[in-house]
PDB file of N, CA and C in Angstrom:
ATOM      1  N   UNK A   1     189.384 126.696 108.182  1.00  0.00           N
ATOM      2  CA  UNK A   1     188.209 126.424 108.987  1.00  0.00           C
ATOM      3  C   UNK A   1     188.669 126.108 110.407  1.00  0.00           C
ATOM      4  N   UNK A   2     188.247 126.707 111.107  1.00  0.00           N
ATOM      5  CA  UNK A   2     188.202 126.610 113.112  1.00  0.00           C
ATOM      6  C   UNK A   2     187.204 125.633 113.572  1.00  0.00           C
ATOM      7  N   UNK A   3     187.304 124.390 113.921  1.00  0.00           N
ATOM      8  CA  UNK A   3     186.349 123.788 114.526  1.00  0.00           C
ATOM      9  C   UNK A   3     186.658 123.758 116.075  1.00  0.00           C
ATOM     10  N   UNK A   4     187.687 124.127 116.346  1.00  0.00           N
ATOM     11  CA  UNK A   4     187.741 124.434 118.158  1.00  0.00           C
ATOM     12  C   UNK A   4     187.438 125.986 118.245  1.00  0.00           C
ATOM     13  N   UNK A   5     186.848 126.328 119.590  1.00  0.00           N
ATOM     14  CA  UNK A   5     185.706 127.471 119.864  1.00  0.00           C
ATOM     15  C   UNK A   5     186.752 128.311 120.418  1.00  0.00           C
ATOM     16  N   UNK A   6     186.848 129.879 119.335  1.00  0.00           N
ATOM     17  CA  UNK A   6     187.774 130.557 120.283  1.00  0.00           C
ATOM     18  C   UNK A   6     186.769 131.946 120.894  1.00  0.00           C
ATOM     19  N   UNK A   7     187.733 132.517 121.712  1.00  0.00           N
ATOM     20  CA  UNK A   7     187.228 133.936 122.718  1.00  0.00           C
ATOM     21  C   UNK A   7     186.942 134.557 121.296  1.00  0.00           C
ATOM     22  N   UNK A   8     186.632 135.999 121.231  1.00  0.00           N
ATOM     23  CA  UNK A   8     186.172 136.689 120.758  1.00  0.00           C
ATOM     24  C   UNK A   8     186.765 138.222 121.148  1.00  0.00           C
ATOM     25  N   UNK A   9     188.112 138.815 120.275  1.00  0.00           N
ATOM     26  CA  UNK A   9     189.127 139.301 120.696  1.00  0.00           C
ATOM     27  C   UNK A   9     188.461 140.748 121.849  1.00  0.00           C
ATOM     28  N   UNK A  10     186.967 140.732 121.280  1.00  0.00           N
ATOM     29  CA  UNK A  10     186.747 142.149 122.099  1.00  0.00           C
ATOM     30  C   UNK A  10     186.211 141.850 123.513  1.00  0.00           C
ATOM     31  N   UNK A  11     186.444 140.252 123.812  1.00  0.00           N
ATOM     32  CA  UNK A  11     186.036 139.817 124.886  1.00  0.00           C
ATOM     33  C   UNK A  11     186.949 140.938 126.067  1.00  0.00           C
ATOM     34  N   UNK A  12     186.241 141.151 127.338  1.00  0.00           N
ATOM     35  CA  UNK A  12     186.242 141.661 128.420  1.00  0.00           C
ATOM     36  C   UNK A  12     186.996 140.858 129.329  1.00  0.00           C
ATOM     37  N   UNK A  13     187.919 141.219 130.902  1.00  0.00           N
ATOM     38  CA  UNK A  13     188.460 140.369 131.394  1.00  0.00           C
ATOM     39  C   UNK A  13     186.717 140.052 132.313  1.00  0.00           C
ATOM     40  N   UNK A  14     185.984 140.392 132.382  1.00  0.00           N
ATOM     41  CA  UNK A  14     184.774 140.275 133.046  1.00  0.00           C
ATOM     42  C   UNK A  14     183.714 138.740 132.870  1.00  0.00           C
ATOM     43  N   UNK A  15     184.681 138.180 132.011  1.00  0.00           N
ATOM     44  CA  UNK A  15     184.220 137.162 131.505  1.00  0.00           C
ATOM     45  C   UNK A  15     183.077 137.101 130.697  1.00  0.00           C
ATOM     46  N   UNK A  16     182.331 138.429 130.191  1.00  0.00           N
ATOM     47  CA  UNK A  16     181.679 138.380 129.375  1.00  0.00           C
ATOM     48  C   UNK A  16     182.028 138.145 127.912  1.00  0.00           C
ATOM     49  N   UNK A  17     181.678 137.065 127.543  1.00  0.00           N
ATOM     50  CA  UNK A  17     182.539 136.799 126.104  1.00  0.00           C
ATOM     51  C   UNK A  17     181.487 136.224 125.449  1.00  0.00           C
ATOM     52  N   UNK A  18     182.354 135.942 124.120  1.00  0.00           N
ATOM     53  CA  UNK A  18     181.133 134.789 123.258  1.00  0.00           C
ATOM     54  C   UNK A  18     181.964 133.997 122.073  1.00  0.00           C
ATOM     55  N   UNK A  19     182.531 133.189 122.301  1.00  0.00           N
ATOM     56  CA  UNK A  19     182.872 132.182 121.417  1.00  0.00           C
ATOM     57  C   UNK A  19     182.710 131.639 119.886  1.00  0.00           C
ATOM     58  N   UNK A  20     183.287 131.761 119.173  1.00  0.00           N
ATOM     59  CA  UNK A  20     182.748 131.094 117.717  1.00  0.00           C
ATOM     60  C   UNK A  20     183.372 129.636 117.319  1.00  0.00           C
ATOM     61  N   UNK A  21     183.286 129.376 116.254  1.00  0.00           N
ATOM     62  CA  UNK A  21     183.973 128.536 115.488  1.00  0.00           C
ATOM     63  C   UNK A  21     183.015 128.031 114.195  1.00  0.00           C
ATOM     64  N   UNK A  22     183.838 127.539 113.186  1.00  0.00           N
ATOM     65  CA  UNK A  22     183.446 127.297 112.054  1.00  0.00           C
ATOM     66  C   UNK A  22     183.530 125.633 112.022  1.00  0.00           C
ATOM     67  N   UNK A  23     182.553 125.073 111.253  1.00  0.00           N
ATOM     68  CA  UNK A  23     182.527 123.877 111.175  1.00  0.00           C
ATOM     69  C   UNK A  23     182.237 123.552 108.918  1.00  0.00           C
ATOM     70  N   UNK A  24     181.857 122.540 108.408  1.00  0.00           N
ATOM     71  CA  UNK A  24     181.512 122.832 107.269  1.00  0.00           C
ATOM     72  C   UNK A  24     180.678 122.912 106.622  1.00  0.00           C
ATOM     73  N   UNK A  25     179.432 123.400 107.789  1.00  0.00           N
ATOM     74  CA  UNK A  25     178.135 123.974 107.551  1.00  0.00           C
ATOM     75  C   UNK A  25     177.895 125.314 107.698  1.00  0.00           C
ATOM     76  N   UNK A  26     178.423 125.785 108.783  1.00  0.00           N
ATOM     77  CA  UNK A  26     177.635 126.932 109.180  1.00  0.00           C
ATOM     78  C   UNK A  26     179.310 127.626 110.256  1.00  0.00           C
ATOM     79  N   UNK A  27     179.260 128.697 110.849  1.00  0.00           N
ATOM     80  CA  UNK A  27     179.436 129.607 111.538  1.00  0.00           C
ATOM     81  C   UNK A  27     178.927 129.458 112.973  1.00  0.00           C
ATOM     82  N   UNK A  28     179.166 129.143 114.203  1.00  0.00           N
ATOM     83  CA  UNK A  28     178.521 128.780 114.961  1.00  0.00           C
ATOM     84  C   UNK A  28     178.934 129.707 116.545  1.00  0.00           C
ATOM     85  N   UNK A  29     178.094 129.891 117.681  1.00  0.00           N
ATOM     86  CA  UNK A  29     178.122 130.909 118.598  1.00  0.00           C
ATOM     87  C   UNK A  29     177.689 130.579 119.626  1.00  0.00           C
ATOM     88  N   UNK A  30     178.183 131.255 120.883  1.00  0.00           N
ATOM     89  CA  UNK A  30     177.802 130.218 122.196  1.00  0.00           C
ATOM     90  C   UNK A  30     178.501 131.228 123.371  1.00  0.00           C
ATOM     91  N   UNK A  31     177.879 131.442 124.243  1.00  0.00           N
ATOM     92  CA  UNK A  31     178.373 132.285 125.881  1.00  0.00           C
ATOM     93  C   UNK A  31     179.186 131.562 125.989  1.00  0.00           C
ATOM     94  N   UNK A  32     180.548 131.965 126.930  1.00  0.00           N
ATOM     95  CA  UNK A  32     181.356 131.742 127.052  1.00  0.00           C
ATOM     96  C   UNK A  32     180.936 130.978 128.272  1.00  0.00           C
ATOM     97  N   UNK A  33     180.258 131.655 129.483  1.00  0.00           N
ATOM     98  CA  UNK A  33     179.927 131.736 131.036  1.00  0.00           C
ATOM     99  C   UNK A  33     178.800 130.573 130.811  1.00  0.00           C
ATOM    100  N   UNK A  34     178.346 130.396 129.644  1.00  0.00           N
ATOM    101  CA  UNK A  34     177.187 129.367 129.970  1.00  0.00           C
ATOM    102  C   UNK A  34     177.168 128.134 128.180  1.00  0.00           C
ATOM    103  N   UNK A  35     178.559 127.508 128.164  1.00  0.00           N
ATOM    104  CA  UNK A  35     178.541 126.868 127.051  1.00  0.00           C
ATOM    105  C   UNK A  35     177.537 125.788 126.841  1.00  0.00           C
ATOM    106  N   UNK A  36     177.189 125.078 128.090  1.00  0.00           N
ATOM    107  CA  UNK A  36     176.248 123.922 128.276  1.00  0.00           C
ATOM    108  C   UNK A  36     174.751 124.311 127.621  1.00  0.00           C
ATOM    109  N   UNK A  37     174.546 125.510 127.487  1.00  0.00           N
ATOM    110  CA  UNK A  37     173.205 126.074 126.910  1.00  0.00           C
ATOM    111  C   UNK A  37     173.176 125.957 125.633  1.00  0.00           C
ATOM    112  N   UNK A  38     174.410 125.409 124.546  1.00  0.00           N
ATOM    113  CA  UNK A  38     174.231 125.167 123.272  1.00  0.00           C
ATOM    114  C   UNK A  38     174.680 126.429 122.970  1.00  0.00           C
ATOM    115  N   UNK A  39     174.492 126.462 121.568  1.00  0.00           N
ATOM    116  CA  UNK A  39     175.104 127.128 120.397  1.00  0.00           C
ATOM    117  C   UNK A  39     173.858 127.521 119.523  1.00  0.00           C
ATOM    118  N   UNK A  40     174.349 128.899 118.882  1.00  0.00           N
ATOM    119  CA  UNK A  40     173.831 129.460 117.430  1.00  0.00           C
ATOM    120  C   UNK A  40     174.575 129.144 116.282  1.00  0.00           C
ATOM    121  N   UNK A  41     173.821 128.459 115.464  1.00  0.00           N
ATOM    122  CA  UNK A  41     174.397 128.143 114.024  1.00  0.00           C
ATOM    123  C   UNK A  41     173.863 128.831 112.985  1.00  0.00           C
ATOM    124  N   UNK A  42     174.892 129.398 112.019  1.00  0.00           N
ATOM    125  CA  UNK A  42     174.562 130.691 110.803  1.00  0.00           C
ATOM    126  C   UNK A  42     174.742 130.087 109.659  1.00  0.00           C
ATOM    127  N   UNK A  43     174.422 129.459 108.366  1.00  0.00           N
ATOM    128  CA  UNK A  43     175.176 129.406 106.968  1.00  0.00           C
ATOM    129  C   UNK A  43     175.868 130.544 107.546  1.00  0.00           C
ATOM    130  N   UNK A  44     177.280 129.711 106.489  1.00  0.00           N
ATOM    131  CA  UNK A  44     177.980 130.855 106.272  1.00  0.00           C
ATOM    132  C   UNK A  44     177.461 131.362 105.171  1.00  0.00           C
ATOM    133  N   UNK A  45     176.781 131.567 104.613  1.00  0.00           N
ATOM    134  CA  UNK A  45     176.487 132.834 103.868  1.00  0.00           C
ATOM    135  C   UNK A  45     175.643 134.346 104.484  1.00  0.00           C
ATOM    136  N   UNK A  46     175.138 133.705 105.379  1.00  0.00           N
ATOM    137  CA  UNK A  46     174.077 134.530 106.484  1.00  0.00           C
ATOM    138  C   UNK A  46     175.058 134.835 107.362  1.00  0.00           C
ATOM    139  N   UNK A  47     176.134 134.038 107.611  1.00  0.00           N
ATOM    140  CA  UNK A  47     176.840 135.002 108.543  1.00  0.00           C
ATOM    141  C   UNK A  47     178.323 135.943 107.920  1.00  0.00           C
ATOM    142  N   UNK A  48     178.594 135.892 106.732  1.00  0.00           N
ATOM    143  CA  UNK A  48     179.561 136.956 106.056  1.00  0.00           C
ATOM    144  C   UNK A  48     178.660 138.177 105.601  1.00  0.00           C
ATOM    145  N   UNK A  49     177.194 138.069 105.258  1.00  0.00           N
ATOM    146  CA  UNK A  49     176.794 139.030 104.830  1.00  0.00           C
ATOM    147  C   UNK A  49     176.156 139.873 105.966  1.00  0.00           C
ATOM    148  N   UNK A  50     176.275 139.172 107.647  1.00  0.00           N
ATOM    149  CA  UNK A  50     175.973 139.472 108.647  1.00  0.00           C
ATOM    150  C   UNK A  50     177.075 140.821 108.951  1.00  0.00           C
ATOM    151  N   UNK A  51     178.337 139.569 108.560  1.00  0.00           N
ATOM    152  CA  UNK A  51     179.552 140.282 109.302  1.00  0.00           C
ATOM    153  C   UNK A  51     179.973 141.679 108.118  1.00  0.00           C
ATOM    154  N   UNK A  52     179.603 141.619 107.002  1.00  0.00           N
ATOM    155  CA  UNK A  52     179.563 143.120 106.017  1.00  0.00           C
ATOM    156  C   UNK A  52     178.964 144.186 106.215  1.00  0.00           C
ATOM    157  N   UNK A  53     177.541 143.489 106.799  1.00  0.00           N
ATOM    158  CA  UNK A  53     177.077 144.595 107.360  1.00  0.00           C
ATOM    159  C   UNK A  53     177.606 145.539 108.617  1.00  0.00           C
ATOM    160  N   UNK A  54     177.934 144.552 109.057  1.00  0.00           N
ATOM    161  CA  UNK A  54     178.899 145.168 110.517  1.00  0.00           C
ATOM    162  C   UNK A  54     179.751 146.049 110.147  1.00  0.00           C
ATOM    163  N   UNK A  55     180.884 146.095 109.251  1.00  0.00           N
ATOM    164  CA  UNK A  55     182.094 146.144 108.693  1.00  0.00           C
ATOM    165  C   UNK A  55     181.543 147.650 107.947  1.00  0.00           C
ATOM    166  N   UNK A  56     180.674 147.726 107.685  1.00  0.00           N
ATOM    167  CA  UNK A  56     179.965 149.056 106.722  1.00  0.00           C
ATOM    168  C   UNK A  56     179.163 149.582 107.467  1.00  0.00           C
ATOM    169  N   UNK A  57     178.847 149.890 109.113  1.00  0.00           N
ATOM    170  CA  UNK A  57     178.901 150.906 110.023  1.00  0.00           C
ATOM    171  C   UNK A  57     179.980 151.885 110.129  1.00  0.00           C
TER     172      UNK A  57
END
């Protein structure tokens, strides 16, 4: 489990990015350029079956 927020490897040098980290609730998400705006929080179950779907494009 990651509770410090990392880049997001397909991040851009443009600074367009987006941050995650895991805590022991949920999956959680946040602009890089604007962290003070808070965060998106996923169960992780909503967010592996998020990320399968991705994965099966």
């Amino acid at each position: 489990m990651n509770t410090e927020w990392t880049k997001s490897t397909y991040s851009h040098a443009s600074g367009d990015c987006v941050e995650c980290r895991a805590d022991g609730d949920s999956a959680q998400l946040r602009d890089t350029q604007h962290p003070h705006h808070g965060h998106l929080a996923f169960p992780h179950r909503e967010w592996a079956a998020f990320l399968a779907e991705l994965h099966s494009l």
